[in-house]
C-alpha atoms as a PDB file:
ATOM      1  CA  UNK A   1      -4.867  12.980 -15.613  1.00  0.00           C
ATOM      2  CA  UNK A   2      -7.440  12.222 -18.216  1.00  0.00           C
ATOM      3  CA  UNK A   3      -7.156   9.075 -20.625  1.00  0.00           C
ATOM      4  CA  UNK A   4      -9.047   7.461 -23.127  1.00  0.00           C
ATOM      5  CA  UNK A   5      -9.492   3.402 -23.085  1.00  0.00           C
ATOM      6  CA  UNK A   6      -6.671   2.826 -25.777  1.00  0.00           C
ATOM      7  CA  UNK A   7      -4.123   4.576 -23.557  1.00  0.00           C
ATOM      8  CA  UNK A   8      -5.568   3.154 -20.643  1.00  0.00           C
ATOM      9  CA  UNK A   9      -5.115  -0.761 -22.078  1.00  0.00           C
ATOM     10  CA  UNK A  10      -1.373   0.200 -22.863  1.00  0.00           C
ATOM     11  CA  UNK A  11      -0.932   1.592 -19.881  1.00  0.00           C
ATOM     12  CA  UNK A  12      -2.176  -1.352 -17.626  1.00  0.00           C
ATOM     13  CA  UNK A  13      -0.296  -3.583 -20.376  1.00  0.00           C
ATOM     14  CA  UNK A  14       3.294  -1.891 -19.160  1.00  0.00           C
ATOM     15  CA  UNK A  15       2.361  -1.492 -15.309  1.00  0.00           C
ATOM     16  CA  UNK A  16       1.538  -5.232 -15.476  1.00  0.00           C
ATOM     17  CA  UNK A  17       5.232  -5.916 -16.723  1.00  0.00           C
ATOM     18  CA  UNK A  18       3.632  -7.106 -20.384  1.00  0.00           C
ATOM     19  CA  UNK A  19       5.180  -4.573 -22.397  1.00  0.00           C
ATOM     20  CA  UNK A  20       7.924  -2.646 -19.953  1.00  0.00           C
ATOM     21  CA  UNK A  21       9.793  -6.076 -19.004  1.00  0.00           C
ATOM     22  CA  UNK A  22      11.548  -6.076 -15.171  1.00  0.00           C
ATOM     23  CA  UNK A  23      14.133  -8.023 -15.730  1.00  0.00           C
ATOM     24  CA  UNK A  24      13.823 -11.679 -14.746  1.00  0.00           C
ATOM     25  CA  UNK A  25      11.411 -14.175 -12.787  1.00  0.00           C
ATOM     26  CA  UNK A  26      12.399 -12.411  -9.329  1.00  0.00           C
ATOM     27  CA  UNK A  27      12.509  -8.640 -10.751  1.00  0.00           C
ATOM     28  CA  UNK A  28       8.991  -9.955 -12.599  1.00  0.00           C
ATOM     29  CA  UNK A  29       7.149 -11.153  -9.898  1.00  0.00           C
ATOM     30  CA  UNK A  30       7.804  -8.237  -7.579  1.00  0.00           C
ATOM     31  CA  UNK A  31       7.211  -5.656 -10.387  1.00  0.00           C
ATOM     32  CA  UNK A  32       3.420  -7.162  -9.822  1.00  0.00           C
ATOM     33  CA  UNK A  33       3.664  -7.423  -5.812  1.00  0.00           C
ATOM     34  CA  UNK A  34       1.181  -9.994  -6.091  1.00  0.00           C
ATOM     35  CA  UNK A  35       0.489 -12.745  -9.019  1.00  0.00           C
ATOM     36  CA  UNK A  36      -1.957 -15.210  -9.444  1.00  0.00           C
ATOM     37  CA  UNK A  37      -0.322 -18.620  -8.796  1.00  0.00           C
ATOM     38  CA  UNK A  38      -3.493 -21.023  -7.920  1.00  0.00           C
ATOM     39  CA  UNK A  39      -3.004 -23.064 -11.201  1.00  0.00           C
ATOM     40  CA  UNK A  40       0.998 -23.837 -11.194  1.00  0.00           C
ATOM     41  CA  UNK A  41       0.736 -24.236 -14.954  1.00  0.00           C
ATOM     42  CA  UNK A  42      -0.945 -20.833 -15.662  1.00  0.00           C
ATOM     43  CA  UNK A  43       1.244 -19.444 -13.548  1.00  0.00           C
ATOM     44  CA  UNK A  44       4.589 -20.342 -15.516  1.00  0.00           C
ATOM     45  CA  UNK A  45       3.379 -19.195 -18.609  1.00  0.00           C
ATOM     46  CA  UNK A  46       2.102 -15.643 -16.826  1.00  0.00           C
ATOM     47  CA  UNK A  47       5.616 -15.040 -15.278  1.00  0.00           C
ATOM     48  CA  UNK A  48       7.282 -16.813 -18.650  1.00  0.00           C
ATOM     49  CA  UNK A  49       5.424 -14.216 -20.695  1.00  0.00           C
ATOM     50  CA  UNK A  50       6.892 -11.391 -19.105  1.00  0.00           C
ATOM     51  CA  UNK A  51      10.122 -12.572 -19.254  1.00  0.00           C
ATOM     52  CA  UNK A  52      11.288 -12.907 -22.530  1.00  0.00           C
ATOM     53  CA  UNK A  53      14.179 -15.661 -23.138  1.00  0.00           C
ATOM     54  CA  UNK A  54      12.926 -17.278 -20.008  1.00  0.00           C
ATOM     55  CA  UNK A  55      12.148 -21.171 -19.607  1.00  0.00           C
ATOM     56  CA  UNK A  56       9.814 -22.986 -17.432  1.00  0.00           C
ATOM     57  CA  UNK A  57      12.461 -23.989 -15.312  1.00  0.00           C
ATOM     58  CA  UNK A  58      13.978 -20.705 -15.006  1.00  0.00           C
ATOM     59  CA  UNK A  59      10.614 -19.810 -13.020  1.00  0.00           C
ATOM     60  CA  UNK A  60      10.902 -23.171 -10.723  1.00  0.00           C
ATOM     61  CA  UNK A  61      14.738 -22.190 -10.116  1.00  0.00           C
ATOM     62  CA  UNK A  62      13.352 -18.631  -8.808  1.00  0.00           C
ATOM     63  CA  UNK A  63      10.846 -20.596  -6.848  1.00  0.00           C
ATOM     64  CA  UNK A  64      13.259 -23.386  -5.458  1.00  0.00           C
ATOM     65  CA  UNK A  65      16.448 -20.628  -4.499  1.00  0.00           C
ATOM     66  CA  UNK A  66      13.567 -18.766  -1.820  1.00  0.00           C
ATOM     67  CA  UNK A  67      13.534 -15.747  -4.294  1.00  0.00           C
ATOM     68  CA  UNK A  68      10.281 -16.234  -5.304  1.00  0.00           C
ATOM     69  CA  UNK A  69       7.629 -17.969  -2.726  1.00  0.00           C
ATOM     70  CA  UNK A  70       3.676 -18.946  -3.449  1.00  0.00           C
ATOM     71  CA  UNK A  71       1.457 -18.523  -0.216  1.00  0.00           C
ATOM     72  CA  UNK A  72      -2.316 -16.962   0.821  1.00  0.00           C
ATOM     73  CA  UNK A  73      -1.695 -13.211   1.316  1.00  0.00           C
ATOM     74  CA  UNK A  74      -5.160 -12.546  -0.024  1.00  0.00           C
ATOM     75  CA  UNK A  75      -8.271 -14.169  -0.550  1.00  0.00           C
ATOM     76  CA  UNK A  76      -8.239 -18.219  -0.465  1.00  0.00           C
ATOM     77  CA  UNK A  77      -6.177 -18.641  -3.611  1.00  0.00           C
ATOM     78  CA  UNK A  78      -2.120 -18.951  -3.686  1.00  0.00           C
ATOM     79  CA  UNK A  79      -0.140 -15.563  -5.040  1.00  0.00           C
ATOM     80  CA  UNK A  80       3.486 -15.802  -6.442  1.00  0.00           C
ATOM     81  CA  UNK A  81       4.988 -12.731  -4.971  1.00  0.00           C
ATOM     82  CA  UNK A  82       8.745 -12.128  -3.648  1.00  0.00           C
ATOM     83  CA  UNK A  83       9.520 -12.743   0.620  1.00  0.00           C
ATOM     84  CA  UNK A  84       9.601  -9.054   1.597  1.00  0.00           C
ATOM     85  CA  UNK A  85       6.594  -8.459  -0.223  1.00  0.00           C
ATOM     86  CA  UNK A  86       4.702 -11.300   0.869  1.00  0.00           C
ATOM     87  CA  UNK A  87       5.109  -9.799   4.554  1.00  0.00           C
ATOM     88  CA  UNK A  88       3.950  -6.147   3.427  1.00  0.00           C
ATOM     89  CA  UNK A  89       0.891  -7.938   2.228  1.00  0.00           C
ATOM     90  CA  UNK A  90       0.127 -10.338   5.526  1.00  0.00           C
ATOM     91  CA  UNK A  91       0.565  -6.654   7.649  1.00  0.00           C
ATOM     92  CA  UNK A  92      -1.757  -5.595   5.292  1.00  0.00           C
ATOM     93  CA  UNK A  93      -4.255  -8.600   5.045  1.00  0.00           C
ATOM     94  CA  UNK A  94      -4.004 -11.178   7.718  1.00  0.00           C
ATOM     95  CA  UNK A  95      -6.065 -10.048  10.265  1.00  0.00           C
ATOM     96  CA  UNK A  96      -8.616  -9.250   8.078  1.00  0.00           C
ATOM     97  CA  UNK A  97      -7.920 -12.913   6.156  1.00  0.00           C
ATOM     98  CA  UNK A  98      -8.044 -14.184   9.978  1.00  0.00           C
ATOM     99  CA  UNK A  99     -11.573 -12.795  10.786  1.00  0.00           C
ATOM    100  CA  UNK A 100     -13.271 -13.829   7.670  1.00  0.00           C
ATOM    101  CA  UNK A 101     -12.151 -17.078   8.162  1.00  0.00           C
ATOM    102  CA  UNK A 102     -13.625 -17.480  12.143  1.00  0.00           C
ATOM    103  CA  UNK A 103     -17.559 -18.455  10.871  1.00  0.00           C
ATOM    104  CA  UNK A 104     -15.987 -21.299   9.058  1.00  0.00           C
ATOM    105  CA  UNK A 105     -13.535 -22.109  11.689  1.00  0.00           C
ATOM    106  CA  UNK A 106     -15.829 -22.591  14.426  1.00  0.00           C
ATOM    107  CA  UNK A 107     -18.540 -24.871  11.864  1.00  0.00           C
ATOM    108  CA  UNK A 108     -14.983 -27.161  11.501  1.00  0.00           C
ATOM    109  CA  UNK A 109     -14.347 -26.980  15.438  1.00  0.00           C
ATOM    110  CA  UNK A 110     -10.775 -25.526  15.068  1.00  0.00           C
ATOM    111  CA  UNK A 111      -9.966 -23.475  17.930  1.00  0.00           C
ATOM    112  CA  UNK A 112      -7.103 -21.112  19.017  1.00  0.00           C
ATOM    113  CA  UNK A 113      -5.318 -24.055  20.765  1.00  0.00           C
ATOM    114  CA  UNK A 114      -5.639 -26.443  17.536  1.00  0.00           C
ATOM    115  CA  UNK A 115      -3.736 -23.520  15.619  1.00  0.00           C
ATOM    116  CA  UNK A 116      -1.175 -22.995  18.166  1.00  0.00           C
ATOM    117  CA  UNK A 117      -0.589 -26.358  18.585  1.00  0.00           C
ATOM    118  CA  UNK A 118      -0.651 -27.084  14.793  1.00  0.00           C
ATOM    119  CA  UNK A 119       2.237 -24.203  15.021  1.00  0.00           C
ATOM    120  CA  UNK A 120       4.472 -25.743  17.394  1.00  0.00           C
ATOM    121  CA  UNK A 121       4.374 -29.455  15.241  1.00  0.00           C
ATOM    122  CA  UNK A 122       5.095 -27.553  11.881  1.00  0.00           C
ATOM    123  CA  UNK A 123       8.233 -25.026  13.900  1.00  0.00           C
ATOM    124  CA  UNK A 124       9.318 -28.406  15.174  1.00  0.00           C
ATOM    125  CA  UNK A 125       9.527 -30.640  12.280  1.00  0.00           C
ATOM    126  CA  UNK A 126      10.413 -28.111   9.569  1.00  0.00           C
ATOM    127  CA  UNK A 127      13.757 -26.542  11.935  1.00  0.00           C
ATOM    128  CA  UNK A 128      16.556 -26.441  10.250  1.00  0.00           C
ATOM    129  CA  UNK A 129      15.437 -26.497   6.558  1.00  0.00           C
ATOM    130  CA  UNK A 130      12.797 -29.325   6.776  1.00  0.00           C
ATOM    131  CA  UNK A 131      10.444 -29.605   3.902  1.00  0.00           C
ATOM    132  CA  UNK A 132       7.051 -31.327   4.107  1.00  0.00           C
ATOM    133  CA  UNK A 133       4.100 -32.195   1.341  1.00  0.00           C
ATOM    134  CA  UNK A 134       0.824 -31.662   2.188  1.00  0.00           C
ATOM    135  CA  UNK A 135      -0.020 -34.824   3.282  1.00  0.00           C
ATOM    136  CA  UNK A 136       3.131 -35.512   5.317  1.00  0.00           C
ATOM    137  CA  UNK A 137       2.876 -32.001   7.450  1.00  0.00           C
ATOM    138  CA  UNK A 138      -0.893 -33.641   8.004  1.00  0.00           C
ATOM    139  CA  UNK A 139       0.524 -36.851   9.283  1.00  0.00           C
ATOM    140  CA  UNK A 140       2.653 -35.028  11.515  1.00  0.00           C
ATOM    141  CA  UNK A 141       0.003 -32.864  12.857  1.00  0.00           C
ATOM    142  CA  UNK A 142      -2.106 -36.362  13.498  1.00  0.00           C
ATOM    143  CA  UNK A 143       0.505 -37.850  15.009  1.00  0.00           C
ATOM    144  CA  UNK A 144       0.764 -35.009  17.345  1.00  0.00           C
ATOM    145  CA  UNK A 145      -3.388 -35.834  18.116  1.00  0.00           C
ATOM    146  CA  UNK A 146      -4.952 -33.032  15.932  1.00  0.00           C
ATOM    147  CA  UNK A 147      -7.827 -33.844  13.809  1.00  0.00           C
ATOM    148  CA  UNK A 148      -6.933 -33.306  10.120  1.00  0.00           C
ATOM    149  CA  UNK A 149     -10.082 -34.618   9.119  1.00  0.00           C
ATOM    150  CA  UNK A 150     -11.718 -32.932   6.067  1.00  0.00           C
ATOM    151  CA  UNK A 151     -11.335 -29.308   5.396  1.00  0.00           C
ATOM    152  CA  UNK A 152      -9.404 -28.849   8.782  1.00  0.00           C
ATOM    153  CA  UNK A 153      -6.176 -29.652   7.212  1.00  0.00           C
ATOM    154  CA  UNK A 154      -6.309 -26.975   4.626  1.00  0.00           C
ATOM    155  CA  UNK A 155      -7.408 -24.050   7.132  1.00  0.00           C
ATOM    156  CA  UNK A 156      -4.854 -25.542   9.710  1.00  0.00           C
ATOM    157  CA  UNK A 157      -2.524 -24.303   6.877  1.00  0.00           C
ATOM    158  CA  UNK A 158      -4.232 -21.267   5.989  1.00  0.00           C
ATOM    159  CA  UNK A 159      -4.438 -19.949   8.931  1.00  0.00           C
ATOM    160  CA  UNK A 160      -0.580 -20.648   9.212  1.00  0.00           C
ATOM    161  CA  UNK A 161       0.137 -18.997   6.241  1.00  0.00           C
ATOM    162  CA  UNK A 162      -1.332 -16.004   6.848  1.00  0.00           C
ATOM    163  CA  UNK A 163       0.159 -15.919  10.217  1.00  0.00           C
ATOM    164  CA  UNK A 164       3.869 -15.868   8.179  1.00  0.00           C
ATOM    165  CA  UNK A 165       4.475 -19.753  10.036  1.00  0.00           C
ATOM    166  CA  UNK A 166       4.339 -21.020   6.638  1.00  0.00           C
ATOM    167  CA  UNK A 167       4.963 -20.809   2.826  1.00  0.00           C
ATOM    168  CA  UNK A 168       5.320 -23.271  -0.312  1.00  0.00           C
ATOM    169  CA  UNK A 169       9.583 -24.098  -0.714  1.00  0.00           C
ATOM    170  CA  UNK A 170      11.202 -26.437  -3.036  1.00  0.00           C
ATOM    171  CA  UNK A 171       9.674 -29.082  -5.162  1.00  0.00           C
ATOM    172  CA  UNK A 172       8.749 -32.514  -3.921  1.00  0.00           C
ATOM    173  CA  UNK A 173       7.517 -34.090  -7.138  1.00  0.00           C
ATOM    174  CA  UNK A 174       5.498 -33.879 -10.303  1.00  0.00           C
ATOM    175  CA  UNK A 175       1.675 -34.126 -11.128  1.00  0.00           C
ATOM    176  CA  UNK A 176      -0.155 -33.178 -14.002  1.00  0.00           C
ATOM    177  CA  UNK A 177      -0.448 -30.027 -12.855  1.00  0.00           C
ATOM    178  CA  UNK A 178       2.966 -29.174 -12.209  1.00  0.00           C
ATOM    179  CA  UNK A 179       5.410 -29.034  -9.654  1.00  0.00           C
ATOM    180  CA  UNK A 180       4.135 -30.129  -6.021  1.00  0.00           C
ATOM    181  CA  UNK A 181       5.949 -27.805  -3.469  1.00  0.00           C
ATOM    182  CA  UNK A 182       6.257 -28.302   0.366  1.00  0.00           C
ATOM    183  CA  UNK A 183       5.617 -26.329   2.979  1.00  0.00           C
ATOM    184  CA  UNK A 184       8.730 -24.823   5.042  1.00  0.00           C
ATOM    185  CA  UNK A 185       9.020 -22.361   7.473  1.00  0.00           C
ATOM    186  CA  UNK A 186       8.805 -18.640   6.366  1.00  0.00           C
ATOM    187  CA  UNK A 187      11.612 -17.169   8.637  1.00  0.00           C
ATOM    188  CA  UNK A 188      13.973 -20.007   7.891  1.00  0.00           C
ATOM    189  CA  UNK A 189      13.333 -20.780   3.697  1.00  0.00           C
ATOM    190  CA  UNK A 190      13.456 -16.831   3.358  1.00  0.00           C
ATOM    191  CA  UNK A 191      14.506 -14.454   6.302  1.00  0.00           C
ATOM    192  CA  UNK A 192      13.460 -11.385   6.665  1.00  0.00           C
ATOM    193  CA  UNK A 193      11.358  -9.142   8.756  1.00  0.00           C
ATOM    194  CA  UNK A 194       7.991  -7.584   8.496  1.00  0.00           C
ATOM    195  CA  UNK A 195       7.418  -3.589   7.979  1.00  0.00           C
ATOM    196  CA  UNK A 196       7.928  -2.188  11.004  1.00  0.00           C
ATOM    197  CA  UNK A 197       4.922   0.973  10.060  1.00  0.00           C
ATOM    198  CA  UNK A 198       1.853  -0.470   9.007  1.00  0.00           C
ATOM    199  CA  UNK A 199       0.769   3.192   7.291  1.00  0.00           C
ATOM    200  CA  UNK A 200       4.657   2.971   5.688  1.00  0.00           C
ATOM    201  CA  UNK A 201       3.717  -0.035   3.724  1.00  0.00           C
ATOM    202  CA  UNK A 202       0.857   1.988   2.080  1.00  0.00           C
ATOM    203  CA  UNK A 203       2.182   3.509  -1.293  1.00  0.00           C
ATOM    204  CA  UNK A 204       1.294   7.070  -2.894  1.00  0.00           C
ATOM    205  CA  UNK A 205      -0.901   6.446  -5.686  1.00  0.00           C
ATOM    206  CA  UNK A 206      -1.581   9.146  -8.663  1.00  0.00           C
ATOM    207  CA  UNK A 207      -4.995   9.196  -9.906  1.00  0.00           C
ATOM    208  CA  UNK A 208      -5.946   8.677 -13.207  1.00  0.00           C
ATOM    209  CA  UNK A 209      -9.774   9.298 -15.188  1.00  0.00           C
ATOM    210  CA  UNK A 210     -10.744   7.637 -17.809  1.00  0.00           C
ATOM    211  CA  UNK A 211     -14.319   8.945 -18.544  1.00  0.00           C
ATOM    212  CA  UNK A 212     -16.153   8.695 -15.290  1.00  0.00           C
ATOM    213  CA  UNK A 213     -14.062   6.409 -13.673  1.00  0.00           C
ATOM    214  CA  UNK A 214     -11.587   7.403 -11.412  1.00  0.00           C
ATOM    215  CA  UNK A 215      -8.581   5.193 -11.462  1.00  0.00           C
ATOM    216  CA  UNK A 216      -4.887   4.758  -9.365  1.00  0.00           C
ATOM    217  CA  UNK A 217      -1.256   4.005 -10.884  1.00  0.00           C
ATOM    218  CA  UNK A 218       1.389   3.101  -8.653  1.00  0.00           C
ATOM    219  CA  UNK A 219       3.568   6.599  -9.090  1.00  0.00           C
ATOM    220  CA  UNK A 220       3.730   8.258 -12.058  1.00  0.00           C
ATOM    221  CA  UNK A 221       1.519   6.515 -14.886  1.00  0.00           C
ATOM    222  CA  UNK A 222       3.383   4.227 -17.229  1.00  0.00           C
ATOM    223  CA  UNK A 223       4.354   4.761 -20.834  1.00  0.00           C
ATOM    224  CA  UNK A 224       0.958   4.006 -23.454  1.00  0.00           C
ATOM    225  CA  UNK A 225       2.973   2.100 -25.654  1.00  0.00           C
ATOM    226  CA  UNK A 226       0.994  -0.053 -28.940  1.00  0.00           C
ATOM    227  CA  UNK A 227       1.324  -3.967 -28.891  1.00  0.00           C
ATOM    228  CA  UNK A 228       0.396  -6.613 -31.104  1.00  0.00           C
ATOM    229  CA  UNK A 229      -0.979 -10.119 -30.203  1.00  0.00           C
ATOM    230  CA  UNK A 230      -0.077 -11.649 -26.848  1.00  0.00           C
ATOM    231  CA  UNK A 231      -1.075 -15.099 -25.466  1.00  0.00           C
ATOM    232  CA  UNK A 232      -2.118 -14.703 -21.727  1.00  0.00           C
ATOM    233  CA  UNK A 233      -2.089 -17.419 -19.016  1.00  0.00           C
ATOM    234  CA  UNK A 234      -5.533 -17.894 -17.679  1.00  0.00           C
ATOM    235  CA  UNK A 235      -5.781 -16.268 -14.555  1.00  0.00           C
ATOM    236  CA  UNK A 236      -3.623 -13.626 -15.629  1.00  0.00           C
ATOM    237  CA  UNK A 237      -3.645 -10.561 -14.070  1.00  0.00           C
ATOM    238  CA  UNK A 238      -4.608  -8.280 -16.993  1.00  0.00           C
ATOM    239  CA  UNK A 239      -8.182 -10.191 -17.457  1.00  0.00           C
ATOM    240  CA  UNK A 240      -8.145 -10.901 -13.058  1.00  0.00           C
ATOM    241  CA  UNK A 241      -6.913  -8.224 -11.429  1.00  0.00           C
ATOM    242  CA  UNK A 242      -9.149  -5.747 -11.603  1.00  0.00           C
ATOM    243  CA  UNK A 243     -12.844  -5.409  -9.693  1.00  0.00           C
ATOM    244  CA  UNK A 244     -14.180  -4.100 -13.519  1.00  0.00           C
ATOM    245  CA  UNK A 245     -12.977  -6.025 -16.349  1.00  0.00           C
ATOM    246  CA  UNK A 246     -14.865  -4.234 -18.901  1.00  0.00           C
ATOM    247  CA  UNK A 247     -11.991  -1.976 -19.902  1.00  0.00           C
ATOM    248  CA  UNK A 248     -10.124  -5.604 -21.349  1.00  0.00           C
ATOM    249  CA  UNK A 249     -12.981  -7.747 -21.951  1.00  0.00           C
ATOM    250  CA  UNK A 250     -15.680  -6.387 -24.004  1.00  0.00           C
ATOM    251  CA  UNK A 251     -19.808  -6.468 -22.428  1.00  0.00           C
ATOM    252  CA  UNK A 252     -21.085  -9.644 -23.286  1.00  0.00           C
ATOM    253  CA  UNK A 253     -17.753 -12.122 -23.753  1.00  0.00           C
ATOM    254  CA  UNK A 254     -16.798 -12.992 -20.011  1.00  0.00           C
ATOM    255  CA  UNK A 255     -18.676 -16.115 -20.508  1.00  0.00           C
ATOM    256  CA  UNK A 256     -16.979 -16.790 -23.320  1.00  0.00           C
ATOM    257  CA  UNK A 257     -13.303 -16.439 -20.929  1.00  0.00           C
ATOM    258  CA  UNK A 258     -14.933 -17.944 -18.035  1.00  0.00           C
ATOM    259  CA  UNK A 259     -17.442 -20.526 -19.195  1.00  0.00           C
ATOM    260  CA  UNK A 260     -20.122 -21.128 -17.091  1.00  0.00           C
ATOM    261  CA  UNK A 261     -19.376 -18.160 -14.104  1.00  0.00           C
ATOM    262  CA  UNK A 262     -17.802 -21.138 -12.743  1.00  0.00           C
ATOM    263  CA  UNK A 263     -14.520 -19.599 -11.395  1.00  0.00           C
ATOM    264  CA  UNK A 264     -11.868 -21.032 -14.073  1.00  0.00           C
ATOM    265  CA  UNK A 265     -10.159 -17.835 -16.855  1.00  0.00           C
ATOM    266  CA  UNK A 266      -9.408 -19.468 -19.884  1.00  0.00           C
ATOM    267  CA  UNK A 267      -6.314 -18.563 -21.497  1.00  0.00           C
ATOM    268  CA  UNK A 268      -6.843 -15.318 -23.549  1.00  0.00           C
ATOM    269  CA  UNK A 269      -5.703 -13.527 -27.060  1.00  0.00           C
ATOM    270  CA  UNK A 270      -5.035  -9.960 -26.176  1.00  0.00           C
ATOM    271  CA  UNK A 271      -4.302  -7.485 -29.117  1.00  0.00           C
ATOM    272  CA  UNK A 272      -3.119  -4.130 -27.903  1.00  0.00           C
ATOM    273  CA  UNK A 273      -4.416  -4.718 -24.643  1.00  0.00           C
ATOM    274  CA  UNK A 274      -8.002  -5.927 -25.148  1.00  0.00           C
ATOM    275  CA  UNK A 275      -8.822  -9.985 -25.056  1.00  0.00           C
ATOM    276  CA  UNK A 276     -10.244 -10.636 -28.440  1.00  0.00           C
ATOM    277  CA  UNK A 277     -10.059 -14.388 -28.047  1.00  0.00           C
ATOM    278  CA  UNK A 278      -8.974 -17.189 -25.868  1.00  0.00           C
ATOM    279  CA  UNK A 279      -6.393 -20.326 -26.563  1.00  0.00           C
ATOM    280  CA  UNK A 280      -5.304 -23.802 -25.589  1.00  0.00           C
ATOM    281  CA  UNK A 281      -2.726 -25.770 -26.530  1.00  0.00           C
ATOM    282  CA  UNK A 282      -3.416 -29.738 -27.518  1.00  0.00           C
ATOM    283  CA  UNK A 283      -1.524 -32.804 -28.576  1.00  0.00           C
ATOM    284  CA  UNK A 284      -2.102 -31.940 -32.011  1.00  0.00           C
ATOM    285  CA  UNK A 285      -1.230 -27.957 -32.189  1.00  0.00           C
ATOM    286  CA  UNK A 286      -3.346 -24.880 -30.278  1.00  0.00           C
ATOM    287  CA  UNK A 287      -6.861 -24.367 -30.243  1.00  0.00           C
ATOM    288  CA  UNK A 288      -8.432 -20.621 -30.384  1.00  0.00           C
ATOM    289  CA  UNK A 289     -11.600 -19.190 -30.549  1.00  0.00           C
ATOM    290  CA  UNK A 290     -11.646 -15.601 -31.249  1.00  0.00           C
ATOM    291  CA  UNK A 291     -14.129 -12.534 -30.834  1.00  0.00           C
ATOM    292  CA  UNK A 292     -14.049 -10.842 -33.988  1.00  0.00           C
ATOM    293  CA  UNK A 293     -11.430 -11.239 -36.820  1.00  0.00           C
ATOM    294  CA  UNK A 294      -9.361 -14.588 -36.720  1.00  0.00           C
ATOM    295  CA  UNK A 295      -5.869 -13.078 -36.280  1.00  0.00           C
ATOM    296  CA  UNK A 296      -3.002 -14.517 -39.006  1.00  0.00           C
ATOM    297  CA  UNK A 297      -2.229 -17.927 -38.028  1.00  0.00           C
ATOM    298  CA  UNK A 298       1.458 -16.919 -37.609  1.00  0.00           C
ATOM    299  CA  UNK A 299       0.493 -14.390 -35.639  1.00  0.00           C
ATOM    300  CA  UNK A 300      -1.333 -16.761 -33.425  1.00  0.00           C
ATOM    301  CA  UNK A 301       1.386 -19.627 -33.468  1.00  0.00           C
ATOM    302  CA  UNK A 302       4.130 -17.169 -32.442  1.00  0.00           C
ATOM    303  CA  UNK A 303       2.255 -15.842 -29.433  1.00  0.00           C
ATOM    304  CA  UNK A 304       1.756 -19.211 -28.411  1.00  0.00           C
ATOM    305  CA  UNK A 305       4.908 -20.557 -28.870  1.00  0.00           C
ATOM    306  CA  UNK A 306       6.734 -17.902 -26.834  1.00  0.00           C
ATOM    307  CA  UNK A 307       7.505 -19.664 -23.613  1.00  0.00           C
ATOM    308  CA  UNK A 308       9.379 -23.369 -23.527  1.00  0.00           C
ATOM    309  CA  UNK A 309      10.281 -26.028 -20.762  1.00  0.00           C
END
């Protein structure tokens, strides 16, 4: 199926919920299997967005019922993605996650016993709906005479994760960068059980060109529906979820999303599916910078203003 890059924007601007809304936090976040959920605050506004109506603690109430869970399924960053689909993933991922992760492991001295034992401590003091903070499931595994010195602590909980031990529950508090959530146990917080086919949990894609490239959409290709002006989270999915970015983000202006290569997407302006600026909101009103012509301020203050606590 050929495209041009208009229809392709639009398109990737429906499958990524923007446009073609699912329906809630929980009908949302499974819509995109997998969402970015490092930064807690980027991550309301990129589930917020999608949902119109929706409040920040709308999100937190998907996230505190089990509905909606944040753990590793991929890479070393935290996802927001529903129970059953955060299983399909880890049959998907984990080994793979697992085997990356052995160089490191063995520089930090963590062996198969330290995990199984860190295992045991967690099944033991999170039974029957326990929840535990960072630092107290660390106390518990020093207690129990693990080292939790360093960066032992967070692979101890990695490696959990991706072994479906753990997940992030309910909240336990409030920093500047938003709600702190404890760890609890997977099977207990939100039961379920894994795919029992790993080839079943491997979905039909259509293929889609656009030029040279050859692209996939989950089933048949969304609707190529125009937008106006949208105020992204940073992270979000549109601008991060895809190897080439070019098709969003013009040659030349990722450094202006991600200053410095160092890691961190700004915020972005999108207009009919390509960023043309990015945003931040201060004390004293929102802050943009934009690529090319400054959209109308009311433009700009409505797309920011979209999402409340």
């Amino acid at each position: 199926m050929p495209i041009d890059v208009l229809t392709l924007r639009r398109m990737r601007l429906a499958a990524l919920g923007l446009t073609r809304p699912r329906g809630g936090v929980v009908g949302t976040v499974a819509g995109l299997l997998a969402l970015q959920a490092q930064d807690r605050r980027q991550a309301e506004w990129a589930i917020g967005s999608r949902v119109p109506g929706s409040t920040v603690a709308d999100v937190w109430a998907a996230f505190d019922s089990g509905a909606v869970v944040r753990a590793w399924p991929m890479r070393g960053t935290l996802f927001a993605t529903t129970p059953a689909d955060l299983r399909l993933l880890l049959s998907l991922t984990a080994q793979r996650q697992m085997r990356t992760a052995e160089p490191r492991h063995r520089q930090l001295g963590i062996t198969d016993a330290d995990v199984a034992r860190a295992a045991d401590v967690a099944r033991t003091e999170l039974a029957g709906g326990g929840a535990l903070t960072r630092p107290e499931l660390a106390g518990c595994w020093a207690a129990a005479g693990l080292d939790v010195s360093g960066q032992r602590t967070p692979h101890l909980y990695g490696r959990l994760a991706h072994l479906g031990v753990l997940c992030l529950g309910p909240r336990r508090g409030e920093t500047a960068g938003g709600p702190v959530q404890a760890f609890v146990l997977l099977d207990e917080w939100a039961p379920g059980e894994p795919p029992p086919d790993r080839a079943a949990a491997v979905a039909e894609l259509t293929e889609v060109r656009c030029g040279e490239a050859v692209l996939w959409a989950h089933g048949e290709p969304p609707p190529a529906d125009p937008d106006g002006l949208r105020a992204l989270a940073g992270f979000d999915e549109l601008v991060l979820g895809h190897t080439d970015r070019s098709w969003v983000l013009a040659e030349g202006r990722f450094e202006l999303v991600v200053p410095g290569g160092n890691g961190v997407f700004l915020p972005v302006l999108v207009e009919d599916g390509e960023v043309v600026g990015t945003w931040k909101r201060k004390r004293t009103g929102v802050a943009v910078g934009t690529f090319r012509d400054v959209p109308r301020a009311e433009e700009v203050a409505a797309a920011t203003s979209g999402f409340r606590a």
